[in-house]
ModelCIF file with pLDDT and N, C-alpha, C, O atoms, coordinates in Angstrom:
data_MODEL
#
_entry.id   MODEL 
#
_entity.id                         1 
_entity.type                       polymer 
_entity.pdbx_number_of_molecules   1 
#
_entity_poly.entity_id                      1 
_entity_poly.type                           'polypeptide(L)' 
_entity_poly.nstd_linkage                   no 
_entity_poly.nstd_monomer                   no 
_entity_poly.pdbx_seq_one_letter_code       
;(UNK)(UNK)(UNK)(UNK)(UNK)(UNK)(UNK)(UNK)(UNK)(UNK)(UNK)(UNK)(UNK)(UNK)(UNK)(UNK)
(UNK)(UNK)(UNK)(UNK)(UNK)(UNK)(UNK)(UNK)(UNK)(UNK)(UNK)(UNK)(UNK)(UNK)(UNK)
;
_entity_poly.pdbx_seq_one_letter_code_can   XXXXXXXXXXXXXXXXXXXXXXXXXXXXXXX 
_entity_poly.pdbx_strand_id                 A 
#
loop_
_entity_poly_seq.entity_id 
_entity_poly_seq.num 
_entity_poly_seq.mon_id 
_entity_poly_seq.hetero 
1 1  UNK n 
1 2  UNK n 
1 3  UNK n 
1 4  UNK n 
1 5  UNK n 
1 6  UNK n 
1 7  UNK n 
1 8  UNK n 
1 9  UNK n 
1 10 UNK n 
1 11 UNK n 
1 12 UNK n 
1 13 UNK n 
1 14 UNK n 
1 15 UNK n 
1 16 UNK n 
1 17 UNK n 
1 18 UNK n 
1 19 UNK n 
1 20 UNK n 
1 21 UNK n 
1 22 UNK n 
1 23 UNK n 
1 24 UNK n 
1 25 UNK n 
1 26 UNK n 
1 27 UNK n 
1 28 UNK n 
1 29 UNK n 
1 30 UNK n 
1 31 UNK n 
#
_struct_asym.id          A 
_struct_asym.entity_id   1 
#
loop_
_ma_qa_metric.id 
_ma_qa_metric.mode 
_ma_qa_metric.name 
_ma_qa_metric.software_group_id 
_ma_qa_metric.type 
1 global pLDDT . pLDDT 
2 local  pLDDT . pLDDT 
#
_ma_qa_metric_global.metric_id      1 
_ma_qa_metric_global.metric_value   96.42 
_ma_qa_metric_global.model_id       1 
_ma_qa_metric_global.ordinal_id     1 
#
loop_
_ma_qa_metric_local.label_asym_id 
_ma_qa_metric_local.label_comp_id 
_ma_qa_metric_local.label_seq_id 
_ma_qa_metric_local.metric_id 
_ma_qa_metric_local.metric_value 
_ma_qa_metric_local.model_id 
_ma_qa_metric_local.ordinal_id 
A UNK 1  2 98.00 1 1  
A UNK 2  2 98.00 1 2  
A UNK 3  2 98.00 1 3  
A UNK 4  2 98.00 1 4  
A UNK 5  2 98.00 1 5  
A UNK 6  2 98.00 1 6  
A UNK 7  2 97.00 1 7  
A UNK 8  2 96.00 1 8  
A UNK 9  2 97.00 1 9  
A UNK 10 2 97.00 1 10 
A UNK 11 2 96.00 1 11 
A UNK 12 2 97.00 1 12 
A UNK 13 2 96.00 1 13 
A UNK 14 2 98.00 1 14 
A UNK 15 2 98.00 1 15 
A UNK 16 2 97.00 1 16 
A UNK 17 2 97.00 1 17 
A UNK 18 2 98.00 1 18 
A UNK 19 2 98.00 1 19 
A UNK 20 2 98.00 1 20 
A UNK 21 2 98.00 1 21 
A UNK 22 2 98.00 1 22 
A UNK 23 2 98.00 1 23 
A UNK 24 2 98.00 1 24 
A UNK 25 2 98.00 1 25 
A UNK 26 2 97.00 1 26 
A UNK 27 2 97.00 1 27 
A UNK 28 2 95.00 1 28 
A UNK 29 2 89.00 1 29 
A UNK 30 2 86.00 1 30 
A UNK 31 2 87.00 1 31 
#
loop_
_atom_site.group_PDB 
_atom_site.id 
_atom_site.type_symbol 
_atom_site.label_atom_id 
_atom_site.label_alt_id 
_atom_site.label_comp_id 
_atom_site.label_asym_id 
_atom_site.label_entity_id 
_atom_site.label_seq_id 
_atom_site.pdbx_PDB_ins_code 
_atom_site.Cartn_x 
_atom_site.Cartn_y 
_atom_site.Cartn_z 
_atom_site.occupancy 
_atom_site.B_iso_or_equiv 
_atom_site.pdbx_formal_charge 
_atom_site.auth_seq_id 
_atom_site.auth_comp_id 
_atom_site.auth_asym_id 
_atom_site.auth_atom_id 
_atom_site.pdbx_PDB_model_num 
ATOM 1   N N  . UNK A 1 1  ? 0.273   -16.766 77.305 1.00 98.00 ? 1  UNK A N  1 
ATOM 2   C CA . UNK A 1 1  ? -1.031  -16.128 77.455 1.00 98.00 ? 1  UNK A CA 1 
ATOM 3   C C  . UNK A 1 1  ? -1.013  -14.829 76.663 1.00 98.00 ? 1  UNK A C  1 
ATOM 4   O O  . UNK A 1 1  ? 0.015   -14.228 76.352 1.00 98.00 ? 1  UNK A O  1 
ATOM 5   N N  . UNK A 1 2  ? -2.863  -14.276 76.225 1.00 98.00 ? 2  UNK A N  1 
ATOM 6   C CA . UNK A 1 2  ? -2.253  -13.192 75.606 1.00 98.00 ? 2  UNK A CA 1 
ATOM 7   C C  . UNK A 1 2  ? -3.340  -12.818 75.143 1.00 98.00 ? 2  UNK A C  1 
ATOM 8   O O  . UNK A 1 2  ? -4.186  -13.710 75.200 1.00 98.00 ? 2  UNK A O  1 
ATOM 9   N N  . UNK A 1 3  ? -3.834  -11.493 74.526 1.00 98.00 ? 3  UNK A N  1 
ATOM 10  C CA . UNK A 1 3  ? -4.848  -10.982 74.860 1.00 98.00 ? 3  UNK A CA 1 
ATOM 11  C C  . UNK A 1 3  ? -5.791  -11.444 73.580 1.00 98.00 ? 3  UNK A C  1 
ATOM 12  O O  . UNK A 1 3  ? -5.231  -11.689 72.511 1.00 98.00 ? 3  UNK A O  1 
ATOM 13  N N  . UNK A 1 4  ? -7.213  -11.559 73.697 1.00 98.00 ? 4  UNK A N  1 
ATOM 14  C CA . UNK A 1 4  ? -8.111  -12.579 72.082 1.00 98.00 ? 4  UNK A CA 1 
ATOM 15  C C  . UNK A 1 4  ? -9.157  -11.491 72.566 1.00 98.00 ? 4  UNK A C  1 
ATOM 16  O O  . UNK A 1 4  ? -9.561  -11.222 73.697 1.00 98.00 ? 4  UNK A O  1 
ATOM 17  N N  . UNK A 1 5  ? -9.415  -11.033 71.498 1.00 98.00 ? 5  UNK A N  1 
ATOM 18  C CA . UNK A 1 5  ? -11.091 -10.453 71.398 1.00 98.00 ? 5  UNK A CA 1 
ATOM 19  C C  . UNK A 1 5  ? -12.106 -11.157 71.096 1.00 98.00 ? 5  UNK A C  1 
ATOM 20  O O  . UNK A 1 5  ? -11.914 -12.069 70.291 1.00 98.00 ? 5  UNK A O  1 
ATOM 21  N N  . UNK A 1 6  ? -13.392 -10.966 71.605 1.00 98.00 ? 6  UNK A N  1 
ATOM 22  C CA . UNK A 1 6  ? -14.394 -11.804 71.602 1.00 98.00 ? 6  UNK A CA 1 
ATOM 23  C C  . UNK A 1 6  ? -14.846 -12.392 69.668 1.00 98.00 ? 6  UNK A C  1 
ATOM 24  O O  . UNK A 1 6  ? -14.930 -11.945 68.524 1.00 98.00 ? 6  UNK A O  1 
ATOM 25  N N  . UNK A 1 7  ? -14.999 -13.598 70.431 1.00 97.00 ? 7  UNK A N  1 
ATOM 26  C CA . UNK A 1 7  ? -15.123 -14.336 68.953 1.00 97.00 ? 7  UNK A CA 1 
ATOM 27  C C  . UNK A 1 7  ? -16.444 -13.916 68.269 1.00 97.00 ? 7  UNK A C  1 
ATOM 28  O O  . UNK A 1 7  ? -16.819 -14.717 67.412 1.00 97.00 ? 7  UNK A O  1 
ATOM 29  N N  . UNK A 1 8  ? -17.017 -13.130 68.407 1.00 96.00 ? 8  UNK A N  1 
ATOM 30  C CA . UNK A 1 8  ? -18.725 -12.555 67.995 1.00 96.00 ? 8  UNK A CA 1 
ATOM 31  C C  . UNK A 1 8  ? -18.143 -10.732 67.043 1.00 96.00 ? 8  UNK A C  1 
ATOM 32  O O  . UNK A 1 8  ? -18.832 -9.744  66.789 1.00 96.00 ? 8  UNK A O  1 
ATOM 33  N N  . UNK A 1 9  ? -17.088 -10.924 66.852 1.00 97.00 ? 9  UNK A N  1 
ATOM 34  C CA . UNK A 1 9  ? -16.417 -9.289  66.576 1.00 97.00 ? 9  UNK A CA 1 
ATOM 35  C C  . UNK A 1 9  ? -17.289 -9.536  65.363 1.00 97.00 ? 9  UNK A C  1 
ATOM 36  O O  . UNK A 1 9  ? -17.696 -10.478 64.682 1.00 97.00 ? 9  UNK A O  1 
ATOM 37  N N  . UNK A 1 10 ? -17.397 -7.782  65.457 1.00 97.00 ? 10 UNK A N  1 
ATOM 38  C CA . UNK A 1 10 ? -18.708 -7.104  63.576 1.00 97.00 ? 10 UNK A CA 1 
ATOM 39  C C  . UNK A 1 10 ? -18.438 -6.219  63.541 1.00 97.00 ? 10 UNK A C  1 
ATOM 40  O O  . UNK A 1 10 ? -17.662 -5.713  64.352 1.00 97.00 ? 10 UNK A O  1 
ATOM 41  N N  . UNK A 1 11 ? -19.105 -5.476  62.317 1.00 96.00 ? 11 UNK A N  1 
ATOM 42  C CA . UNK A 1 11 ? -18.695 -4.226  62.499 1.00 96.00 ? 11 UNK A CA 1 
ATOM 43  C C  . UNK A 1 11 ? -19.294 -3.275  63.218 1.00 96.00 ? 11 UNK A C  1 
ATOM 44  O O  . UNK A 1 11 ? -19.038 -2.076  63.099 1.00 96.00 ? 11 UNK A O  1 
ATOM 45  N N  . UNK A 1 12 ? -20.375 -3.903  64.240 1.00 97.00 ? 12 UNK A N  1 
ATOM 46  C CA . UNK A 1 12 ? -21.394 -3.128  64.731 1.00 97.00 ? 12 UNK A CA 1 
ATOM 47  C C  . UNK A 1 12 ? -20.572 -3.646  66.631 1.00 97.00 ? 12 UNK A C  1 
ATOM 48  O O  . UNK A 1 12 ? -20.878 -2.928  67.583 1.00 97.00 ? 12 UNK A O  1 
ATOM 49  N N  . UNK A 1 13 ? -19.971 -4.419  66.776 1.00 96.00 ? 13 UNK A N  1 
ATOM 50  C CA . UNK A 1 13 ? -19.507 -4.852  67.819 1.00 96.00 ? 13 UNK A CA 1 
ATOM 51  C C  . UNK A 1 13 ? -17.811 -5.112  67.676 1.00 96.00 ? 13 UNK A C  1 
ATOM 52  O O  . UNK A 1 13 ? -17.380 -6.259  67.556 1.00 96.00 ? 13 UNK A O  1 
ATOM 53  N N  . UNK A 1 14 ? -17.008 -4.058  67.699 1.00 98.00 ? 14 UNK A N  1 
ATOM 54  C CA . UNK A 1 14 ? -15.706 -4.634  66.889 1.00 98.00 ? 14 UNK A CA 1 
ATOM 55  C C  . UNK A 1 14 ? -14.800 -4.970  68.553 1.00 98.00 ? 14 UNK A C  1 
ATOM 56  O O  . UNK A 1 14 ? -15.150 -5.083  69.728 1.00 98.00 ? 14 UNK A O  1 
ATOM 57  N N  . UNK A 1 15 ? -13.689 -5.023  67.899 1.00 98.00 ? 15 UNK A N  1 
ATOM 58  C CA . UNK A 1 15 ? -12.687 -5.356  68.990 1.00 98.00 ? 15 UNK A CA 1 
ATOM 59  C C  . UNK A 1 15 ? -12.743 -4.304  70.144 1.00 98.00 ? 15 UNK A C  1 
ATOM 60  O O  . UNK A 1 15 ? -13.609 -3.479  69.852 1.00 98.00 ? 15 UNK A O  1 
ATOM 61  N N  . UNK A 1 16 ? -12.201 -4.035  71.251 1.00 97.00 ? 16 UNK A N  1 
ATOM 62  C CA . UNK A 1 16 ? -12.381 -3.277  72.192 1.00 97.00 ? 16 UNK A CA 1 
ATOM 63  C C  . UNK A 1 16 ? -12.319 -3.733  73.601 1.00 97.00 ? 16 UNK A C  1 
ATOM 64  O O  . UNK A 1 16 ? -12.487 -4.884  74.004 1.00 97.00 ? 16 UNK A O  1 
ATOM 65  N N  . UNK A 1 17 ? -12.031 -2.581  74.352 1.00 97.00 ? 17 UNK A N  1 
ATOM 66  C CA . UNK A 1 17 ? -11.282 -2.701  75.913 1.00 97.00 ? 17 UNK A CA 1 
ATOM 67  C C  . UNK A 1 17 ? -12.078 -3.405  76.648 1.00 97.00 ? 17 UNK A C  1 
ATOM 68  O O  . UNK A 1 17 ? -11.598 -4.114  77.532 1.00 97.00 ? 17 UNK A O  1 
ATOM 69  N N  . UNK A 1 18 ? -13.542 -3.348  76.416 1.00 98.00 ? 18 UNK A N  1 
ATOM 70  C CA . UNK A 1 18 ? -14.589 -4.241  77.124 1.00 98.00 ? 18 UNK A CA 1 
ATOM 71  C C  . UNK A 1 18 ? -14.336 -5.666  76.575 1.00 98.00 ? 18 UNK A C  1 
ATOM 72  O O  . UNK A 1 18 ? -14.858 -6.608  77.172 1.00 98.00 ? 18 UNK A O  1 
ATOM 73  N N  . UNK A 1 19 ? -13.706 -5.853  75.669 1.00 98.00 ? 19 UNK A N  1 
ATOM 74  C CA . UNK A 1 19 ? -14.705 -6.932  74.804 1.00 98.00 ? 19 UNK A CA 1 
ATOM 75  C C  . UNK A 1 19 ? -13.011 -8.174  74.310 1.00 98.00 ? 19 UNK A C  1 
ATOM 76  O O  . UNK A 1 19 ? -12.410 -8.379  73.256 1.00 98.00 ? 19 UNK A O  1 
ATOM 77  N N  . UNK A 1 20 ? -12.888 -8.567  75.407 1.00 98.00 ? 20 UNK A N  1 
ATOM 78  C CA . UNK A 1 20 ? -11.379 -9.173  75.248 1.00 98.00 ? 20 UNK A CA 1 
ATOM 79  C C  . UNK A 1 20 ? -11.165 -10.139 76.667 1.00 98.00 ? 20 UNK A C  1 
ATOM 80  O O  . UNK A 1 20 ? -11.616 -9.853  77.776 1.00 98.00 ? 20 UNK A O  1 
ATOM 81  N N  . UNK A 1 21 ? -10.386 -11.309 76.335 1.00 98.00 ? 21 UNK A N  1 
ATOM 82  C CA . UNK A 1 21 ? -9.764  -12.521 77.036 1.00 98.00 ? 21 UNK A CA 1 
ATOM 83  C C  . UNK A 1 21 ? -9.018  -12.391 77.594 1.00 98.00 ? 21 UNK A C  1 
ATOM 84  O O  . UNK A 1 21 ? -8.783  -11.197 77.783 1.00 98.00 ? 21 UNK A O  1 
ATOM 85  N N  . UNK A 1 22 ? -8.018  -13.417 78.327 1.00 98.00 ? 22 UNK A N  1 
ATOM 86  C CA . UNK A 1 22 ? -7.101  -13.966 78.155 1.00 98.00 ? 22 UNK A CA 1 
ATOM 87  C C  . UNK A 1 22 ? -6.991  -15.508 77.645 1.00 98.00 ? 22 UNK A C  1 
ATOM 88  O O  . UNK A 1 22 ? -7.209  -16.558 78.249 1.00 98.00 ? 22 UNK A O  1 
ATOM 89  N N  . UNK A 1 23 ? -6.582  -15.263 76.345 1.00 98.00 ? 23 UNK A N  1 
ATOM 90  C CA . UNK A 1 23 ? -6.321  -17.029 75.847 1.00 98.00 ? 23 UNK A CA 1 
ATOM 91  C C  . UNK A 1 23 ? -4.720  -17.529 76.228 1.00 98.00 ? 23 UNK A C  1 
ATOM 92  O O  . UNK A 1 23 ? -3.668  -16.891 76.168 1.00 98.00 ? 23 UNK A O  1 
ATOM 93  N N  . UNK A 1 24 ? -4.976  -18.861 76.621 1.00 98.00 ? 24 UNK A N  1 
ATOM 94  C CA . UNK A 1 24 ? -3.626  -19.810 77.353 1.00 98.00 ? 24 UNK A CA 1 
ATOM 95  C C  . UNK A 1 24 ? -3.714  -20.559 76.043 1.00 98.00 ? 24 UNK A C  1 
ATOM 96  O O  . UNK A 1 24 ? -4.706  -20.839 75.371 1.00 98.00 ? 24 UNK A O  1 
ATOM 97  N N  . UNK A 1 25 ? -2.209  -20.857 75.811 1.00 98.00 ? 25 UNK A N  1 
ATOM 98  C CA . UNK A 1 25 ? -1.899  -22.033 75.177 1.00 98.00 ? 25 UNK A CA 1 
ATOM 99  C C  . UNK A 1 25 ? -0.764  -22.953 75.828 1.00 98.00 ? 25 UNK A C  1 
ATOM 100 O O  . UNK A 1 25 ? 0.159   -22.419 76.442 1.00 98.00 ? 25 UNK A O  1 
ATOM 101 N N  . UNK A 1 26 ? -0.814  -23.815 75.741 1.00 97.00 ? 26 UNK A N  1 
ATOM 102 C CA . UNK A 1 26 ? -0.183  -24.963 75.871 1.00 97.00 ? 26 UNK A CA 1 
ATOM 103 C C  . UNK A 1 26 ? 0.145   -25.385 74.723 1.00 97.00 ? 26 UNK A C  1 
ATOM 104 O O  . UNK A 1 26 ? -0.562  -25.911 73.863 1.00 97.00 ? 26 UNK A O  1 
ATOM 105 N N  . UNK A 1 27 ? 1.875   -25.007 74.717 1.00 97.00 ? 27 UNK A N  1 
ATOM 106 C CA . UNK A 1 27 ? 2.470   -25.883 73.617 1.00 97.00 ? 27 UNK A CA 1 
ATOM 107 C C  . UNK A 1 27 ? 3.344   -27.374 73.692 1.00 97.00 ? 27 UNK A C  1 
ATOM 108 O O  . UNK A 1 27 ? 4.228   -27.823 74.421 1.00 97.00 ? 27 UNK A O  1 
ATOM 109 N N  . UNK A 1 28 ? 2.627   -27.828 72.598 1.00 95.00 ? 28 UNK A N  1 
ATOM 110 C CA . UNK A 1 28 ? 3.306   -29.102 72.441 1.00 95.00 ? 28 UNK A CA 1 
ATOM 111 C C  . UNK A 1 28 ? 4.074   -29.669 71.327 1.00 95.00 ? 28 UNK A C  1 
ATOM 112 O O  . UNK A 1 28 ? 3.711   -29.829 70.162 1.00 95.00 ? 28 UNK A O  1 
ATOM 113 N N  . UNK A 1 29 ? 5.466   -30.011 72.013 1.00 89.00 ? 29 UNK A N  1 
ATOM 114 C CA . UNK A 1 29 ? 6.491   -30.351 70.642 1.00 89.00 ? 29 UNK A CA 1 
ATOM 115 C C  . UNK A 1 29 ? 5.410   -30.805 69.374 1.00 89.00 ? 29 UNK A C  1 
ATOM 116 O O  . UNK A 1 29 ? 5.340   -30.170 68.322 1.00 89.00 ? 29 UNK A O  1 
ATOM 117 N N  . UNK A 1 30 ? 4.486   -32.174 69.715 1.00 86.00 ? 30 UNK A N  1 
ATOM 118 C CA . UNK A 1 30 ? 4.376   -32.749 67.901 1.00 86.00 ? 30 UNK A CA 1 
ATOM 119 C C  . UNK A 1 30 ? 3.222   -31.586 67.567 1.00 86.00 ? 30 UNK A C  1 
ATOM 120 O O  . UNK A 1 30 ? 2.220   -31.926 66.938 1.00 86.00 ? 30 UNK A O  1 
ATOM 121 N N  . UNK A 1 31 ? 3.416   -30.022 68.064 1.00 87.00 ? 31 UNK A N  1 
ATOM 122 C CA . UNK A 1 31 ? 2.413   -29.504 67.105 1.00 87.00 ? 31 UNK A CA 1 
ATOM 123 C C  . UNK A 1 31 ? 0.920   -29.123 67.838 1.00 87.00 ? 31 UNK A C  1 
ATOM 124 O O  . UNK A 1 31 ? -0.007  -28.681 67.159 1.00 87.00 ? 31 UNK A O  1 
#
């Protein structure tokens, strides 16, 4: 898990403490 900023980032809306996830991955051997 781990921290993703909102997928809508600009330069009028950039990354930031409001504006953030948590994305999970699930890994799998074939990739």
């Amino acid at each position: 898990v781990f921290i993703h900023g909102l997928k809508d980032a600009s330069r009028e809306n950039p990354y930031d403490f409001t504006r953030r996830f948590a994305m999970k991955v699930q890994i799998n051997k074939a990739g």
